[in-house]
Protein backbone atom coordinates (compact mmCIF):
# COMPACT_ATOMS: atom_id res chain seq x y z
CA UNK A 1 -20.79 -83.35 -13.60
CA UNK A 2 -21.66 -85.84 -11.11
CA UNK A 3 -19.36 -86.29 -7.96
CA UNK A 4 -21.24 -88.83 -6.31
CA UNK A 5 -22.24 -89.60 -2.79
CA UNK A 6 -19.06 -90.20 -1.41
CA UNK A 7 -17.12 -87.28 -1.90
CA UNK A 8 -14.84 -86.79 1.89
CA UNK A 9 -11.36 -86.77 2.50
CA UNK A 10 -10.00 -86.68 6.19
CA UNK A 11 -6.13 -86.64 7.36
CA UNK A 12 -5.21 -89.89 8.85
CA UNK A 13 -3.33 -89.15 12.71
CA UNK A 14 -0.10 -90.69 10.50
CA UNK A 15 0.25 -87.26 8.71
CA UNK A 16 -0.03 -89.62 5.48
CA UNK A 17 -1.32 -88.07 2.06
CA UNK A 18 -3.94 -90.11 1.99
CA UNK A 19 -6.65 -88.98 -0.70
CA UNK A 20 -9.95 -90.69 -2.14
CA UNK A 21 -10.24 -90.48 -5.96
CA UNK A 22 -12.69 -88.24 -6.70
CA UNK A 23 -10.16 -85.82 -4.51
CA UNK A 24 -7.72 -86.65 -6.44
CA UNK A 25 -9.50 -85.41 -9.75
CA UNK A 26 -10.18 -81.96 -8.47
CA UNK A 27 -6.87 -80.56 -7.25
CA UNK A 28 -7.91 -77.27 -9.01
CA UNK A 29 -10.21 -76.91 -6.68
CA UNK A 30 -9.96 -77.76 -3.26
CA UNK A 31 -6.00 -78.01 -1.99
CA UNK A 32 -4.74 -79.56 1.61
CA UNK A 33 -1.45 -80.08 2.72
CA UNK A 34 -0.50 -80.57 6.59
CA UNK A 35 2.94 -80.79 8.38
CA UNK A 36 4.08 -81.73 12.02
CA UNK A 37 6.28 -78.78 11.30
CA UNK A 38 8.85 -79.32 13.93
CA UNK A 39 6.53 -80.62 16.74
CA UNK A 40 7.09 -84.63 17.64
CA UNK A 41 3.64 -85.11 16.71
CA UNK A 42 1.00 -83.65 14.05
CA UNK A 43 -2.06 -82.85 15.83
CA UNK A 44 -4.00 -81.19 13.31
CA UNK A 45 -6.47 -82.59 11.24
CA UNK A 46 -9.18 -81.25 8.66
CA UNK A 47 -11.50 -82.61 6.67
CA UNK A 48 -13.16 -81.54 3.11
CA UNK A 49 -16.96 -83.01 2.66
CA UNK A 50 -20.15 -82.68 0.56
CA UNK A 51 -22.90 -82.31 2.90
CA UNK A 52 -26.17 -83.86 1.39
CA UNK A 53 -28.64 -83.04 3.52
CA UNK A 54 -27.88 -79.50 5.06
CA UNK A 55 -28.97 -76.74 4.20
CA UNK A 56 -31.63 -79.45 3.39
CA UNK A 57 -33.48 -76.82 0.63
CA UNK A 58 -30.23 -76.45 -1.74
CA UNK A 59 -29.12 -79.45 -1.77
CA UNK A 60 -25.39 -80.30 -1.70
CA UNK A 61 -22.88 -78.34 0.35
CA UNK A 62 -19.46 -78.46 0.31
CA UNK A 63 -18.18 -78.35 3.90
CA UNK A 64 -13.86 -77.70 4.37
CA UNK A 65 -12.63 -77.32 8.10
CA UNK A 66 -9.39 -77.48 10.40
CA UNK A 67 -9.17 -78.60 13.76
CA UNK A 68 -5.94 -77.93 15.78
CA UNK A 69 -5.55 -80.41 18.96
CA UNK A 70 -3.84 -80.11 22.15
CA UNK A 71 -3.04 -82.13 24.79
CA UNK A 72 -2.02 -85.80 25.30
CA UNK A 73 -5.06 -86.53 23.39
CA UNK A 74 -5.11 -83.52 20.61
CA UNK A 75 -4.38 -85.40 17.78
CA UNK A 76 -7.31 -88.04 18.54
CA UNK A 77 -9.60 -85.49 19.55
CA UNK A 78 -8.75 -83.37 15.91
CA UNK A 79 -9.21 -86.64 14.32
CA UNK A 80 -12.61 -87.67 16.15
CA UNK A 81 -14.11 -84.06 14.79
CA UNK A 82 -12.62 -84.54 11.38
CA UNK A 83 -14.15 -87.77 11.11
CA UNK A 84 -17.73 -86.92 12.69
CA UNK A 85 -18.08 -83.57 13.42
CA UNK A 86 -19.72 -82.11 10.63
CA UNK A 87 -20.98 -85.37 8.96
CA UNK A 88 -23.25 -85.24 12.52
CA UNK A 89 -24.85 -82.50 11.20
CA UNK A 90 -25.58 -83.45 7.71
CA UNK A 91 -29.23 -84.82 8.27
CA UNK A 92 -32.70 -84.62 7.75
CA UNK A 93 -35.04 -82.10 9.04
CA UNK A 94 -34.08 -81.90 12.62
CA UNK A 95 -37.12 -82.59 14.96
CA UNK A 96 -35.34 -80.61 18.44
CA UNK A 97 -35.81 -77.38 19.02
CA UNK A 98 -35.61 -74.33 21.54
CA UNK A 99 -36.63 -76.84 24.20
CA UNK A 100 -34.11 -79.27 23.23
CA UNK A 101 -31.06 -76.63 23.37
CA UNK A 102 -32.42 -75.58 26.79
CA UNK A 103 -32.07 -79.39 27.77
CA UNK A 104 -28.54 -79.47 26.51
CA UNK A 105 -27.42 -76.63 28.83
CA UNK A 106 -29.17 -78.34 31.63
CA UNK A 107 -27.17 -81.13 31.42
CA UNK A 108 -24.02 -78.98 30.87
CA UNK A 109 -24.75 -77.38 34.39
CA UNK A 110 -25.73 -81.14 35.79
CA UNK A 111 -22.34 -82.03 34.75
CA UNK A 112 -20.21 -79.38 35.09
CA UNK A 113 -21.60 -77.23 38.50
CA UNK A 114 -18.00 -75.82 39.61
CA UNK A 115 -18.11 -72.83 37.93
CA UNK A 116 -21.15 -70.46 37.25
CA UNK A 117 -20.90 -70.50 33.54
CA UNK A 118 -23.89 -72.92 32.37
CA UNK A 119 -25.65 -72.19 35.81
CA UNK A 120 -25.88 -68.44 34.09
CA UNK A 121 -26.67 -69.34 31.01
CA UNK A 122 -29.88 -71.21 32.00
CA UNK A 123 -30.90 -68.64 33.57
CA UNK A 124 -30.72 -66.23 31.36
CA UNK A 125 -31.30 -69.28 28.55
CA UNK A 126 -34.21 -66.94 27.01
CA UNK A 127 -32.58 -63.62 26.69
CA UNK A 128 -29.13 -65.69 24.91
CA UNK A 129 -31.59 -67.52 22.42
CA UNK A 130 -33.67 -64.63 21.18
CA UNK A 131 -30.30 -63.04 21.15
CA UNK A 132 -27.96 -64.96 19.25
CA UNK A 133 -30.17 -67.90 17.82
CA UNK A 134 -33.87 -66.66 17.06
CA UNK A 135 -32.86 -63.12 15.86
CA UNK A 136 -29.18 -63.11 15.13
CA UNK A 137 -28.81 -59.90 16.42
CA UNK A 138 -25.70 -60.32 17.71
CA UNK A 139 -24.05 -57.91 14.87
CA UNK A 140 -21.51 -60.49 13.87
CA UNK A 141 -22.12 -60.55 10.05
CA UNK A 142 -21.79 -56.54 10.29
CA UNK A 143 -18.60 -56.12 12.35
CA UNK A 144 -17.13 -58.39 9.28
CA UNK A 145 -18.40 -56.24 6.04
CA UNK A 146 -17.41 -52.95 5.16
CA UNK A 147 -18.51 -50.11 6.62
CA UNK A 148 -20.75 -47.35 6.02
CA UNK A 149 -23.29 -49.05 3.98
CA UNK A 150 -26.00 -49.25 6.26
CA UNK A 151 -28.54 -48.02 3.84
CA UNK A 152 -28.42 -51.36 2.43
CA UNK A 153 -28.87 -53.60 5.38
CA UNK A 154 -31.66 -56.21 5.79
CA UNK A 155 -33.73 -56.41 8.69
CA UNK A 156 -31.64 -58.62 11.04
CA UNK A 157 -28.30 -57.74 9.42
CA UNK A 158 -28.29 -59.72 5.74
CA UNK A 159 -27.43 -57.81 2.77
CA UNK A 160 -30.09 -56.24 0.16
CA UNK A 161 -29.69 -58.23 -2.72
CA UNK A 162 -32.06 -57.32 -6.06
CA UNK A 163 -32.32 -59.31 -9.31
CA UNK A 164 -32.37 -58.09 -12.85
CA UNK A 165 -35.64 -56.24 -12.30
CA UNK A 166 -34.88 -54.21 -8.93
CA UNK A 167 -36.86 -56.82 -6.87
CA UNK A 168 -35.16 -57.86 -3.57
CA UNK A 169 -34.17 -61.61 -3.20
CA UNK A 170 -32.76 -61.78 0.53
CA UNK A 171 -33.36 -58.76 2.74
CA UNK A 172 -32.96 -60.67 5.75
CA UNK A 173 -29.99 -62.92 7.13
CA UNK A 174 -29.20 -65.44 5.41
CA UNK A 175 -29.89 -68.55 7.81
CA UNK A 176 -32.84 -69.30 9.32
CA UNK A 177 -33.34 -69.58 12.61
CA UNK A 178 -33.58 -73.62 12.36
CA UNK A 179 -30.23 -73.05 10.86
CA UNK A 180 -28.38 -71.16 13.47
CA UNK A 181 -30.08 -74.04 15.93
CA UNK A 182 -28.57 -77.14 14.47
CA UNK A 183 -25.23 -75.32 14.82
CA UNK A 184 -25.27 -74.05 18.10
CA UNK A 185 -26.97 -77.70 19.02
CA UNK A 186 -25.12 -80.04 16.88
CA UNK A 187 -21.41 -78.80 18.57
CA UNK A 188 -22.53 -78.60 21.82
CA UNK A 189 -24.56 -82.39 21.58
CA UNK A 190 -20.92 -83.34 20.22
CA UNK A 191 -18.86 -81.55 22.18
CA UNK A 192 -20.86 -83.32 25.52
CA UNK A 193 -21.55 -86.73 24.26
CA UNK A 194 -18.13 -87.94 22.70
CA UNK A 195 -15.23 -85.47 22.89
CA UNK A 196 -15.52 -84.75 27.00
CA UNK A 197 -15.04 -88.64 27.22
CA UNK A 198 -11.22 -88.17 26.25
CA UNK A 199 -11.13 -86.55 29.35
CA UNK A 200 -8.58 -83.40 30.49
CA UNK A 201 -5.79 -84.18 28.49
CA UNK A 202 -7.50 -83.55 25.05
CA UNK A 203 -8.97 -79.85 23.22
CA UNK A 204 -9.34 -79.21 20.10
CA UNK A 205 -10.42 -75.55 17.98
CA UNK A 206 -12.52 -76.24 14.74
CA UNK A 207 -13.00 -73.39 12.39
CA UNK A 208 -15.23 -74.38 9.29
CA UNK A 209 -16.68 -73.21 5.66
CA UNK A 210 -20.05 -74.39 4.57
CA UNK A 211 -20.40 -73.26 0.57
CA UNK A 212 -23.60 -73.73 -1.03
CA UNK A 213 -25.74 -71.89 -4.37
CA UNK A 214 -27.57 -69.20 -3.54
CA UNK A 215 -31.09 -69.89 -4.19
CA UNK A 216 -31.13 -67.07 -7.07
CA UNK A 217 -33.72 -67.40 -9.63
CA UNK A 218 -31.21 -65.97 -12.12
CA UNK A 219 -28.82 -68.57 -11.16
CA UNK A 220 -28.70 -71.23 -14.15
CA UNK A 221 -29.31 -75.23 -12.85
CA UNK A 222 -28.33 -78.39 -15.21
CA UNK A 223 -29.22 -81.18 -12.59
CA UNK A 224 -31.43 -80.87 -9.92
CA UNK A 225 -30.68 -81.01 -5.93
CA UNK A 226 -27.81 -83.48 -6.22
CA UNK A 227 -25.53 -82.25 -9.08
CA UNK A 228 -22.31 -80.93 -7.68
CA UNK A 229 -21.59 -79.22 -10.58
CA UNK A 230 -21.85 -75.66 -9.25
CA UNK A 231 -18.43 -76.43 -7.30
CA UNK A 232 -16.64 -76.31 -11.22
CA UNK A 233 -19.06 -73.72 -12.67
CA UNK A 234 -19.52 -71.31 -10.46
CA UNK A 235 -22.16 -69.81 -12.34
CA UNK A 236 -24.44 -68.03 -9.70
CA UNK A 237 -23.61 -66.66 -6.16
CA UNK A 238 -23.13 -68.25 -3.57
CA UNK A 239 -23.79 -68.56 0.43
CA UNK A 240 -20.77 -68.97 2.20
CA UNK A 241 -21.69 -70.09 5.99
CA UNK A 242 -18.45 -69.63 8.25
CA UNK A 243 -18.39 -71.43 12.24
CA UNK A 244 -15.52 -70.68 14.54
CA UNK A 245 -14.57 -72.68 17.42
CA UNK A 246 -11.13 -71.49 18.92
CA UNK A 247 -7.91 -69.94 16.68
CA UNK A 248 -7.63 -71.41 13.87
CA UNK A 249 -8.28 -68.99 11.02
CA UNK A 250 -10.35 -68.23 7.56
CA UNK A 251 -9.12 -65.66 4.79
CA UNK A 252 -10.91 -64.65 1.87
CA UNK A 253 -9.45 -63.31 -0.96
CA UNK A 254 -10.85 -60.83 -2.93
CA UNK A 255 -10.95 -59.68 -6.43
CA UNK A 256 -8.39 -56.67 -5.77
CA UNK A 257 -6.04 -59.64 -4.17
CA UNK A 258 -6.52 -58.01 -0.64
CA UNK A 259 -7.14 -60.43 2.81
CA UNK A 260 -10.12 -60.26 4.64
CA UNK A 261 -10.62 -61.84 8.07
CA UNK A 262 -13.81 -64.10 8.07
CA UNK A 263 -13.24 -65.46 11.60
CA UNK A 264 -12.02 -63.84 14.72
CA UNK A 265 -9.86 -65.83 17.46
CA UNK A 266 -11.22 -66.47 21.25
CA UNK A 267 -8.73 -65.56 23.17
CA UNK A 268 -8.37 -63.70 26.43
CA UNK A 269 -7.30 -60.72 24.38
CA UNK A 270 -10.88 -60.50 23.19
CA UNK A 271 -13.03 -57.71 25.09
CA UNK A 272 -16.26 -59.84 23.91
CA UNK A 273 -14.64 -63.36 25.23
CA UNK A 274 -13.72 -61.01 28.64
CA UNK A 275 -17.71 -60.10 28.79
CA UNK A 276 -18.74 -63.34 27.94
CA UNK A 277 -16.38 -65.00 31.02
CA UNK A 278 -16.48 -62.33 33.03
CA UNK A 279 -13.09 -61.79 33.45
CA UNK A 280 -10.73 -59.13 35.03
CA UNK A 281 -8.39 -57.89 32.64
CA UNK A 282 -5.87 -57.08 35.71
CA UNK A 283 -5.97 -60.81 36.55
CA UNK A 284 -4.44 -62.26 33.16
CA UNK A 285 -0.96 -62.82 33.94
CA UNK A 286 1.38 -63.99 30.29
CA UNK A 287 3.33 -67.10 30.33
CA UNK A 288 6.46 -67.48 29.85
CA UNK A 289 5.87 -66.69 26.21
CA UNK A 290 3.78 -63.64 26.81
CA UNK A 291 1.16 -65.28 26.00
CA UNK A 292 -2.15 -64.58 28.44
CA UNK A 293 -3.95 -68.28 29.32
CA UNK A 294 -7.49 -68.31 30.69
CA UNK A 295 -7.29 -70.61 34.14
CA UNK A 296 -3.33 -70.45 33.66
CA UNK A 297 -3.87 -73.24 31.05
CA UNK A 298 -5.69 -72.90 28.18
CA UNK A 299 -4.54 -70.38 25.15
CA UNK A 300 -8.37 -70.47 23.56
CA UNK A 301 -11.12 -69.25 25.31
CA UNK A 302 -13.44 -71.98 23.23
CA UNK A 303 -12.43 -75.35 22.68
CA UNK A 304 -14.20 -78.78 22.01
CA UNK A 305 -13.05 -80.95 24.70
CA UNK A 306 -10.63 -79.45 27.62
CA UNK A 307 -13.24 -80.33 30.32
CA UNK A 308 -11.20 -78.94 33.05
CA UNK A 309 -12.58 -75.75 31.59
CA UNK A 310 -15.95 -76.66 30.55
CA UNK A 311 -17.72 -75.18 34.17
CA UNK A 312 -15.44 -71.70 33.36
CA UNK A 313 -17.16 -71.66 29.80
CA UNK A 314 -14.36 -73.51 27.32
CA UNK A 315 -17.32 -74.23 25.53
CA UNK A 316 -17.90 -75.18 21.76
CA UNK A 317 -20.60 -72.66 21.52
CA UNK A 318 -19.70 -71.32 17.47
CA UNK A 319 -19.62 -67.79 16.65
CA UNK A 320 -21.86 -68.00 13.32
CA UNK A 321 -20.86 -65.60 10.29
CA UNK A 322 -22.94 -65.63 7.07
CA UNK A 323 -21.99 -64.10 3.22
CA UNK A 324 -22.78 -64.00 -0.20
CA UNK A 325 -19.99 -64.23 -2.02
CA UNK A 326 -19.01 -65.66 -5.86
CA UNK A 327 -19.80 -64.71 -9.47
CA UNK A 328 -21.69 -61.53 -10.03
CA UNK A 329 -22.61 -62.40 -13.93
CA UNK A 330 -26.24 -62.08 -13.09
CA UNK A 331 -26.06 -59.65 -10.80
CA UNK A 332 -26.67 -56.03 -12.26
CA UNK A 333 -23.33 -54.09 -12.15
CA UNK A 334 -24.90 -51.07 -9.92
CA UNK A 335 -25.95 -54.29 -7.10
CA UNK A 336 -22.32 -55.62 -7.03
CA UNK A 337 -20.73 -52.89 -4.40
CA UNK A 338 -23.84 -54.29 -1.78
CA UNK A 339 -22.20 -57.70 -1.75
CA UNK A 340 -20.29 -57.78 0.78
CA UNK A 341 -16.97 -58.00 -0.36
CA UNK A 342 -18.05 -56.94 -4.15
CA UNK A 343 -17.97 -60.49 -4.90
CA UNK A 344 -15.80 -62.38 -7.97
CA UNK A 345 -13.76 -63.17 -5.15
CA UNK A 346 -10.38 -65.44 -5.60
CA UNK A 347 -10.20 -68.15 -2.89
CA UNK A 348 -10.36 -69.34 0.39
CA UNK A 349 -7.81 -70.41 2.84
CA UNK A 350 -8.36 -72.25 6.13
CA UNK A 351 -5.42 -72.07 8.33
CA UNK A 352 -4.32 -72.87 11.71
CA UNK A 353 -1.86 -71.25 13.96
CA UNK A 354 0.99 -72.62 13.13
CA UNK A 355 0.55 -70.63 9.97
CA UNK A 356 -0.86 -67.54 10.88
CA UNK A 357 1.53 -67.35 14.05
CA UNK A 358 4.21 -67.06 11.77
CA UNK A 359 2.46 -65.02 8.43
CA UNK A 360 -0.33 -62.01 8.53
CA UNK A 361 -3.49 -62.64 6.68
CA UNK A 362 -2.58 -60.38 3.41
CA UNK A 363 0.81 -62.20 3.70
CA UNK A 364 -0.61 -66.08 3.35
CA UNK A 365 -3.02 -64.57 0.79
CA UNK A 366 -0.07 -62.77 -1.46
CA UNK A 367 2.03 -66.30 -0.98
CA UNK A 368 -0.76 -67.88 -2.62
CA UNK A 369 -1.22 -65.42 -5.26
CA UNK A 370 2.01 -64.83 -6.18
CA UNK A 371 3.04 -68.85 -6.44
CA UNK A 372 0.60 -68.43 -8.55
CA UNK A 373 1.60 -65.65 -10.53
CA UNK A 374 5.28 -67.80 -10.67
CA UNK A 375 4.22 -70.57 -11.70
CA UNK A 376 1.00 -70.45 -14.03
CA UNK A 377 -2.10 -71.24 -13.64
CA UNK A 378 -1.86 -74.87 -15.36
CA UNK A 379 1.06 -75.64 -12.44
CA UNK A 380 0.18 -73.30 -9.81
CA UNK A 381 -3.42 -75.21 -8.76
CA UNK A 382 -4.81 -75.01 -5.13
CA UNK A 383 -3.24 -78.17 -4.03
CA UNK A 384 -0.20 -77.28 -5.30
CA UNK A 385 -0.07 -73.50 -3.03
CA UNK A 386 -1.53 -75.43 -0.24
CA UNK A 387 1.80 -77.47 -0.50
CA UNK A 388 3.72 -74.36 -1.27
CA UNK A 389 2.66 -72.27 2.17
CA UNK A 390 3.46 -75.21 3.97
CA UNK A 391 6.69 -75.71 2.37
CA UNK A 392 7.77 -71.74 3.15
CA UNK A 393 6.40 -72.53 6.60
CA UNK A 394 8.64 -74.88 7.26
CA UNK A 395 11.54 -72.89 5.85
CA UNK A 396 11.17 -70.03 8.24
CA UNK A 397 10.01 -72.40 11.01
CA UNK A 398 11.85 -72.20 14.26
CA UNK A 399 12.35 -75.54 16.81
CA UNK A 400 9.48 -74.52 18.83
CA UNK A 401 6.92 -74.02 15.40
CA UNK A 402 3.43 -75.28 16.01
CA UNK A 403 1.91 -77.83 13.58
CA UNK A 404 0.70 -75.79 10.07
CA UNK A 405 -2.33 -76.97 8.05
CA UNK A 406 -3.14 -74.83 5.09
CA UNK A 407 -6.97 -75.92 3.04
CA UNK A 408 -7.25 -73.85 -0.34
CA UNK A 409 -10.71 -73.54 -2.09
CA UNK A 410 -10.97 -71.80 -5.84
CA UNK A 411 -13.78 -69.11 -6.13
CA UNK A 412 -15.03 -67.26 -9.19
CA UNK A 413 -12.42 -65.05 -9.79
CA UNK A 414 -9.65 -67.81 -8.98
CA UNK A 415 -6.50 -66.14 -10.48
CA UNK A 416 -7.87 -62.95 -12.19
CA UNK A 417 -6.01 -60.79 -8.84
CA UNK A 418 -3.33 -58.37 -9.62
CA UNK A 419 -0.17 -59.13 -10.39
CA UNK A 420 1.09 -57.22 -7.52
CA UNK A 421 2.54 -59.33 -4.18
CA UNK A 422 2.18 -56.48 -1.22
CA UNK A 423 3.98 -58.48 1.38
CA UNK A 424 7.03 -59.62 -0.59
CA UNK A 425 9.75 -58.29 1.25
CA UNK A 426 8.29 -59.22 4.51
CA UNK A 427 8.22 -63.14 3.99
CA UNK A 428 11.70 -62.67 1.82
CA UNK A 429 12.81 -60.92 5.18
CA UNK A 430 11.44 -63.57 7.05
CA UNK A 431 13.06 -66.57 4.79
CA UNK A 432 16.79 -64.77 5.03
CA UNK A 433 16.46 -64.53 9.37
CA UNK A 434 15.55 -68.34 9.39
CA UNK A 435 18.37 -69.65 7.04
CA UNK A 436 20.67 -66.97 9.22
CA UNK A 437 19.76 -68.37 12.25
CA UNK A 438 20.14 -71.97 10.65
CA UNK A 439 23.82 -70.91 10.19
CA UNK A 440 24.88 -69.70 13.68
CA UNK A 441 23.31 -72.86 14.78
CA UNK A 442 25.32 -75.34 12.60
């Protein structure tokens, strides 16, 4: 199956359903919905791609993300990133390199010299690239897998992965260091050249998914570099590269039906956002809604745009996560438990706050999987629960609900989960206090 070249879709500001028609014709796969909620305006956005030139040596790659604006401007800003954010990224070999980042953060600390923020980082510019860019030492893959397997860790953190013969395929992590460049690069280029021009009245969080084959000799291929088809087959494993910029979050579901966490939020809550700011715990006062703000203002400690921030560090610097996830066919049964989440996983689900302010992780992954369990499979596709969990957002929604913007991606295992919903009672609980309180209000 050929998809073609122009495979995007990205939410117009109108909160219209707007879809292209090759979106259209794979609802049972990728599923986006998006509601205002009870806010005047909708100022999320997200956008669902197919990257053709990065990761430049597999071919295709099938990029989802959210963006969650704030501000006078939020809503343009969310749009701006949907539209060009990670489509800036999808080219050629990039010709910039360690020199070029170090450039960047010059003219971060030309720009911005109130605080001591970029003024820091260049000077300690080495130390943070061999750090987080060159080695990818920073742990972040292993905080997110399971424990106690260390036995079976690569050299700079990627999981031991063998093929039929006991011969390892990837023992190290599993983007190069050119890779983890053109991230950290490409949203801080963007962040400084078009989304600080909206000025102080516009942020924006962006968390995204970039899903690509593994390159697995074992892994069957029907039609070169540029044949999508491995987004219907699933017939191999697959690298699943996960950026976070702010709140907004990513759940995978596993093959067990249980919620894991791929993402974790930058707030002032953080200990690691704390370190990286250096800020005194004793001097974060809550708001009115006991919420702490960084500078009295901002909610996320990393934002694109918000340059009253920007010399604090409100930067767009990504944390980077990397996994192999997908169908373990070809993988020998006794290799399966060193995948990081045992792969056959279920689905994905990008969310933003207005969702998982209102729902825990296990409990937007058992509303998917047991609307689907209602429903059938036939029914029940991912743009149909993406439409669902915004629905049952809305129902419990109070007047002062954020914006909710739910993407849905099938894996492997889409469907195969348990019939068991953990978190029933919970969001039934939830449902009855909202159409209570509906009542004492009418």
């Amino acid at each position: 199956m050929r998809l073609g070249n122009a495979y995007a879709y990205c939410k117009p500001s109108q909160n219209v359903g707007l879809k292209l028609d090759l979106l259209r014709g794979l609802p049972g796969y990728v599923g986006h919905a998006t509601s205002r909620i009870n806010r005047l305006e909708n100022q999320d956005n997200y956008s669902v791609k197919m990257m053709r030139s990065w990761p430049n040596a597999y071919g295709s790659a099938l990029n989802c993300s959210v963006f969650d604006g704030h501000g006078k401007k939020g809503a343009q800003l969310s749009q701006l990133l949907a539209n060009k954010l990670c489509s800036s990224l999808d080219c050629r070999e990039p010709s910039w390199g360690k020199q070029d980042l170090m450039r960047l953060v010059q003219e971060y600390a030309r720009r911005f010299p109130e605080g001591n923020y970029w003024k820091h980082k260049l000077a300690t510019f080495d130390r943070f690239y061999d750090k987080f860019i060159k080695n990818c030492n920073s742990k972040q893959e292993l905080l997110l897998m399971k424990e106690g397997d260390t036995t079976i860790l690569g050299q700079n953190g990627g999981r031991m992965i063998f093929d039929k013969m006991g011969n390892i395929i990837d023992k190290i992590a599993l983007l190069t260091e050119l890779d983890r460049l053109r991230l950290f690069y490409g949203f801080a280029k963007f962040d400084l050249d078009q989304c600080c021009d909206l000025g102080t009245a516009a942020g924006s969080t962006a968390s995204s998914i970039f899903l690509y084959p593994y390159d697995d000799p074992s892994m069957p291929t029907d039609g070169g570099k540029d044949d999508d088809s491995w987004i219907i087959s699933h017939s191999g494993l697959l690298k699943l590269i996960v950026t976070q910029v702010g709140d907004s979050k990513i759940i995978l579901c596993d093959q067990d039906g249980i919620a894991h966490a791929l993402t974790t939020t930058h707030h002032t809550n953080s200990s690691r956002e704390r370190r990286r700011l250096s800020l005194d715990p004793s001097r974060l006062d809550p708001d009115a809604f006991g919420e702490t703000r960084f500078l009295n203002n901002f909610a996320n400690t990393r934002s694109f745009g918000d340059v009253a921030g920007k010399p604090y560090g409100i930067s767009s610097e990504p944390d980077i996560f990397s996994f192999l996830i997908g169908n373990t066919l070809h993988l020998p049964r006794s290799e399966r438990s060193k995948l990081p989440f045992n792969g056959d996983e279920c689905f994905l689900a990008l969310v933003t706050d207005g969702i998982t302010n209102m729902l825990t992780d296990q409990e937007v992954v058992d509303l998917i999987t047991s609307t689907v369990n209602s429903w059938g499979l036939r029914k029940a596709t991912p743009q149909f629960v993406a439409e669902e969990t915004i629905q049952f957002i809305q129902a419990i929604a109070s007047k002062h609900s954020d914006n909710a913007t739910c993407l849905v991606i099938r894996l492997s295992n889409w469907g195969n989960w348990p019939n068991v919903d953990r978190t029933g009672l919970q969001r039934e609980t939830k449902l009855m206090n909202a159409q209570s309180n509906e009542t004492k209000l009418n």
